[in-house]
Protein backbone atom coordinates (compact mmCIF):
# COMPACT_ATOMS: atom_id res chain seq x y z
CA UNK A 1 0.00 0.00 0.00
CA UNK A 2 1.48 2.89 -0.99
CA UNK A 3 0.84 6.72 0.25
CA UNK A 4 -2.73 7.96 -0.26
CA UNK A 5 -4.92 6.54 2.35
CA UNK A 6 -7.05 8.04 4.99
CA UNK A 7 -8.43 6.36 8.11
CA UNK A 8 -10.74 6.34 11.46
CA UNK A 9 -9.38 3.78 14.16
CA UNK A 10 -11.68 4.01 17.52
CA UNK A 11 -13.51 2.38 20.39
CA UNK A 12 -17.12 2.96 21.16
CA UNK A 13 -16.70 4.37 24.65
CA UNK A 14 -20.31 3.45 25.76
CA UNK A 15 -20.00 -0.07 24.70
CA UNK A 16 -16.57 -0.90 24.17
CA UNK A 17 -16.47 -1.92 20.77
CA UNK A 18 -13.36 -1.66 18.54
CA UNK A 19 -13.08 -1.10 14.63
CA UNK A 20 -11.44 0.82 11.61
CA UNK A 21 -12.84 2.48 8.74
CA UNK A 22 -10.07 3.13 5.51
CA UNK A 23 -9.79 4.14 2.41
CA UNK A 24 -7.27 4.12 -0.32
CA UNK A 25 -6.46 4.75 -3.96
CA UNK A 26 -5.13 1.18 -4.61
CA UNK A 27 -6.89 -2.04 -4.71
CA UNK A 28 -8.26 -4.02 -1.36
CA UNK A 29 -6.98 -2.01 0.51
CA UNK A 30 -9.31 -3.79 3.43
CA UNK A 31 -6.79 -6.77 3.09
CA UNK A 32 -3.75 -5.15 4.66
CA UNK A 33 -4.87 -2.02 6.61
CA UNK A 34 -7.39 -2.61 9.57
CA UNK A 35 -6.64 -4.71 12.47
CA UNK A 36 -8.52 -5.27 15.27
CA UNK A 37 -10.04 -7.43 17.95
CA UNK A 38 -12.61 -8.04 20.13
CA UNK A 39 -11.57 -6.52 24.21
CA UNK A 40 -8.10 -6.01 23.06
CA UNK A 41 -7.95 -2.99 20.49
CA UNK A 42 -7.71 -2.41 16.80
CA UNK A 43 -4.76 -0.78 14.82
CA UNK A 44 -4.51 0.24 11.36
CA UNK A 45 -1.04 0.34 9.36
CA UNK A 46 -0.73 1.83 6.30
CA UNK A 47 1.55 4.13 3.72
CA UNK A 48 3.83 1.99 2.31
CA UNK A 49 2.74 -0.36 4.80
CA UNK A 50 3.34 -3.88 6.44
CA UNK A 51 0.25 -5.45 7.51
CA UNK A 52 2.42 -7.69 9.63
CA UNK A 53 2.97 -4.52 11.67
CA UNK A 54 -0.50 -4.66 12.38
CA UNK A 55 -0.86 -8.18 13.72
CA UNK A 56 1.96 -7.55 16.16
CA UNK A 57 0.11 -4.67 17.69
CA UNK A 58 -2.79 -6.85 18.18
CA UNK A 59 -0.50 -9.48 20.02
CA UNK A 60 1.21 -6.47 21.95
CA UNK A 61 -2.39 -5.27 22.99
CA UNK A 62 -3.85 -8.69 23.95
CA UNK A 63 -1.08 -8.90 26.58
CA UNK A 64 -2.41 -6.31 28.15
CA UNK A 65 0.12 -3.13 26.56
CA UNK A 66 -1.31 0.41 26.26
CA UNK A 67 -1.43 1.60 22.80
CA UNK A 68 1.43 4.06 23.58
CA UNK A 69 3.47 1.32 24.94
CA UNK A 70 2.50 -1.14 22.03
CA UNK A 71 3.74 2.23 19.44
CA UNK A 72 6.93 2.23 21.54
CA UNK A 73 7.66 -1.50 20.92
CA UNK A 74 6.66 -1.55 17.54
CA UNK A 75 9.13 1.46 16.41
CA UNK A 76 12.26 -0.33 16.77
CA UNK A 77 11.17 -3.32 15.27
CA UNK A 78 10.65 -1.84 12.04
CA UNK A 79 14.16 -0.59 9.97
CA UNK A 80 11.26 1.03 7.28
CA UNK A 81 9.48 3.00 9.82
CA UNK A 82 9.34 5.83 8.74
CA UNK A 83 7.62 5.16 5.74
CA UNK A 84 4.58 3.79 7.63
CA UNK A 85 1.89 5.55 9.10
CA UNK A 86 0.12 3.62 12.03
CA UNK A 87 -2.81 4.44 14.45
CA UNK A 88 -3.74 2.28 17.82
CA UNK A 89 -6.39 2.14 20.10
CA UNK A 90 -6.49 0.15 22.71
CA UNK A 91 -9.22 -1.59 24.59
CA UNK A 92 -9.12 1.45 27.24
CA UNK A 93 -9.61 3.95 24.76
CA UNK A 94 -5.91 4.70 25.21
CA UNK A 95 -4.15 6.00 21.43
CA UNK A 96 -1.09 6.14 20.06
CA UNK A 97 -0.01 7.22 16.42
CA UNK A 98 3.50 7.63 14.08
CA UNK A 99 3.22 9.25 10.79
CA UNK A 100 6.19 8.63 9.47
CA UNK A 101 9.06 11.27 8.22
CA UNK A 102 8.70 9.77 4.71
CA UNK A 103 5.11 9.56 4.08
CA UNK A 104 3.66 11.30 1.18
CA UNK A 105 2.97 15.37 1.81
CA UNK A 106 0.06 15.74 3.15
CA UNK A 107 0.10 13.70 5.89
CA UNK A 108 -0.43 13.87 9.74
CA UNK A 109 -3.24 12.51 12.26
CA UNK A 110 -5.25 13.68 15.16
CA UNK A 111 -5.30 11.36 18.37
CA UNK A 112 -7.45 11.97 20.83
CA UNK A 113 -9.41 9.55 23.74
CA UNK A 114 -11.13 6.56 22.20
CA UNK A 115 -10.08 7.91 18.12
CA UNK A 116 -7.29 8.27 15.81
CA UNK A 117 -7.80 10.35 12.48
CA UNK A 118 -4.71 9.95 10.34
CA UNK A 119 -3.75 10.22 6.28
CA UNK A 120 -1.58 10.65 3.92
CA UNK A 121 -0.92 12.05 0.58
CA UNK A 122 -3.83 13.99 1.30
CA UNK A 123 -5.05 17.09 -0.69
CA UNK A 124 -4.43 18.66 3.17
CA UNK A 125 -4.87 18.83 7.14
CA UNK A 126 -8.69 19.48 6.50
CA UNK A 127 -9.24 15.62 5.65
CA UNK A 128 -8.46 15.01 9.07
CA UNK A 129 -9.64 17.09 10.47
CA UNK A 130 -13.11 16.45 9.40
CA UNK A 131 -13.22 12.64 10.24
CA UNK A 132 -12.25 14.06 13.86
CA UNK A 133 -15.18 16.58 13.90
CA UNK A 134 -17.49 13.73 12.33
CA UNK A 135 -16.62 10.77 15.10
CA UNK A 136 -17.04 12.98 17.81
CA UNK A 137 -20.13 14.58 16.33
CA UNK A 138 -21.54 11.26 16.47
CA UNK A 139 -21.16 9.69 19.85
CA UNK A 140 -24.66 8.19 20.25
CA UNK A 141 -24.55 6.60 17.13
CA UNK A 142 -23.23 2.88 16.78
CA UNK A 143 -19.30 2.43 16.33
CA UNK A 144 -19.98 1.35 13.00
CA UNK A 145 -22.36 4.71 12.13
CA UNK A 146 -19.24 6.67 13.63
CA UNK A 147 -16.25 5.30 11.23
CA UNK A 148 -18.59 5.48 8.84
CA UNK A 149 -19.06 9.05 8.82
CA UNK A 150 -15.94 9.73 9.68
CA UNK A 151 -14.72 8.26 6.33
CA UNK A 152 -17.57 10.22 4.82
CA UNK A 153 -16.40 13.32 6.06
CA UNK A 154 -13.23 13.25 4.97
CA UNK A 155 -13.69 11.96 1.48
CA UNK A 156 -16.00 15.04 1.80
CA UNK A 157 -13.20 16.91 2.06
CA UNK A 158 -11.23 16.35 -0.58
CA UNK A 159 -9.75 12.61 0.33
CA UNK A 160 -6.48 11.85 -1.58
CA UNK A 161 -4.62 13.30 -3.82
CA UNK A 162 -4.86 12.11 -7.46
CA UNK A 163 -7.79 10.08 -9.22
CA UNK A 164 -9.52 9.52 -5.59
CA UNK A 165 -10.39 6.53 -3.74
CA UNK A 166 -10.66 2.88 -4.77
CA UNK A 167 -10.92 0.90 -2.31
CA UNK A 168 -12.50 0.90 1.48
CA UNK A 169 -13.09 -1.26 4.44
CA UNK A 170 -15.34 -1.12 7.71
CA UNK A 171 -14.11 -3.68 10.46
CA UNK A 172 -15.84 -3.70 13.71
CA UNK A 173 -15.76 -6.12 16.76
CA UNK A 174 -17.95 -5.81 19.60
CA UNK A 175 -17.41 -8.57 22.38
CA UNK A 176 -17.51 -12.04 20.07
CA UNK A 177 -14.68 -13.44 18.64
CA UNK A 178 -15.97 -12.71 15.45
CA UNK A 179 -16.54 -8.97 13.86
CA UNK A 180 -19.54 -7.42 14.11
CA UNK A 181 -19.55 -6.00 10.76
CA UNK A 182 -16.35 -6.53 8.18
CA UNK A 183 -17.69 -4.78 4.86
CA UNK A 184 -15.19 -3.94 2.31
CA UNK A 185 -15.16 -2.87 -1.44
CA UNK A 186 -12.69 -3.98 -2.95
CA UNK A 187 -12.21 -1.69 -6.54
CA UNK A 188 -15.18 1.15 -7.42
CA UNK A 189 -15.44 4.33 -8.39
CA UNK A 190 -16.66 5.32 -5.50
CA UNK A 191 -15.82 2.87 -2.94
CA UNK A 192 -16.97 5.12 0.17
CA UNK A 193 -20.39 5.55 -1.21
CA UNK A 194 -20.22 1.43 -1.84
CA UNK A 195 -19.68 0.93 1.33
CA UNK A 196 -22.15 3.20 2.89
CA UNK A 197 -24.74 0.93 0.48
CA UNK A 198 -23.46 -2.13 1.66
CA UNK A 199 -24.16 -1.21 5.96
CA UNK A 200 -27.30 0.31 4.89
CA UNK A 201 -27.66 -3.49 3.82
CA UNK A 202 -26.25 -4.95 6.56
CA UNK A 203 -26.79 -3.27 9.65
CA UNK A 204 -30.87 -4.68 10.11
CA UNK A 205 -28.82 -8.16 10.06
CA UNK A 206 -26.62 -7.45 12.68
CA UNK A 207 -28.57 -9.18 15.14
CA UNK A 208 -29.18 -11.60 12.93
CA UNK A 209 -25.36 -12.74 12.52
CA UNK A 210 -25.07 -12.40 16.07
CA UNK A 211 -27.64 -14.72 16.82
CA UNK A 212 -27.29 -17.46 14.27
CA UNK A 213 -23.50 -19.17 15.70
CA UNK A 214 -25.49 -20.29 19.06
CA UNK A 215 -28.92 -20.43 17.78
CA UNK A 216 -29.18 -21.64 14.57
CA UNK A 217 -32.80 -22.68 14.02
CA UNK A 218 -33.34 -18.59 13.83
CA UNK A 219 -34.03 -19.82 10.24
CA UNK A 220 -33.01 -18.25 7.35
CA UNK A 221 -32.22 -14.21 6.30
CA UNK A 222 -35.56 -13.99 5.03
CA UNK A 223 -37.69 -15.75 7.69
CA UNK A 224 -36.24 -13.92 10.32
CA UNK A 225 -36.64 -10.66 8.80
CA UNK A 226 -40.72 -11.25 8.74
CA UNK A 227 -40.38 -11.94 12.11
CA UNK A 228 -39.09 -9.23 13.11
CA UNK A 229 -41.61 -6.76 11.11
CA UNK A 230 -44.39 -9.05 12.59
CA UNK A 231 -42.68 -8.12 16.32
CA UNK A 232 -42.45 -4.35 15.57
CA UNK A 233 -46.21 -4.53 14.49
CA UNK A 234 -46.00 -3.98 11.07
């Protein structure tokens, strides 16, 4: 992954949960970048980036390391690091972030309780910026409504530099082993607005996926659905 990606790594204060929402002007970019897991934290790497950075953090964090101390470890490990960019958050709501000397102009992040905002090769500071102001905007919302208009907001303002985005992911784990939501689009156009389509899909089925692993004669997508309008009276 090289330099034009912007991201939203945070924790749902209320509720604990963990995720990452990214997007990129290469392909997949949900592949490599987001990293996360379930009471222990969630870390995106990217720039020209190592994904096996990423999995590290996650080991660092599930030993019980703050995300500053996890950054701390991490630095030294890496001979390339300063062309990485890297945001943590830990299961605490603790954050730590390293844009690297060598990323792409613009780039830079905004850390802050529970959040990291972070880019690079960036038309400018105002794409941060914005996915800051949009997660905290939107604290009563679901952690997957926040990184999602946080990754709104800052493809809203302006995104990367060159043709735009192609790619975008939405990872978020709540207290199972498995994620909540994990959306991504792969290679569009507009991948943001293909991902926004895809959790307007998704997020009446959340329960639903929740559910099925322990009780699986819920039936199928369809079945329970009906149910569920029957319950709500319509």
């Amino acid at each position: 992954m090289t330099g034009d990606t912007f991201t939203i790594v945070g924790r749902c204060e209320r509720m604990g949960m963990v995720g990452v929402a990214v997007a990129t002007g290469e392909i997949a970019v949900a592949s490599r970048c987001p990293h996360a897991k379930a009471k222990v934290g969630a870390v995106s790497t990217q720039a020209y980036t190592d994904p096996r950075l990423g999995q590290l953090a996650i080991k660092l964090l599930e030993m019980g390391f703050a995300a500053p101390k996890v950054l701390h470890d991490l630095i030294p490990s890496d001979p390339h690091i300063e062309r990485r960019q890297i945001g943590i958050v830990d299961k605490d709501g603790n954050t730590a972030v390293h844009t690297g000397k060598q990323n792409l102009p613009w780039a830079g992040h905004i850390a802050k309780k529970n959040y990291v905002a972070m880019g690079n090769y960036l038309v400018g500071e105002g794409v941060v910026k914005a996915m800051a102001r949009a997660f905290e905007e939107s604290v009563k919302e679901n952690l997957e409504e926040r990184l999602m208009r946080a990754i709104e907001a800052g493809r809203d303002a302006g995104g990367v530099i060159g043709p735009g985005q192609r790619s975008a992911g939405l990872l978020v784990y709540d207290w199972e082993v498995f994620p909540r939501v994990d959306l991504r689009v792969d290679w569009h156009e507009e991948p943001i607005g293909e991902l926004r389509r895809l959790l307007e899909m998704y997020k009446p089925l959340i329960p639903y996926y929740a559910q099925r692993p322990s009780d699986p004669t819920i039936g199928v997508v369809a079945e329970w659905l009906e149910k569920q309008k029957g319950k709500g009276g319509e």
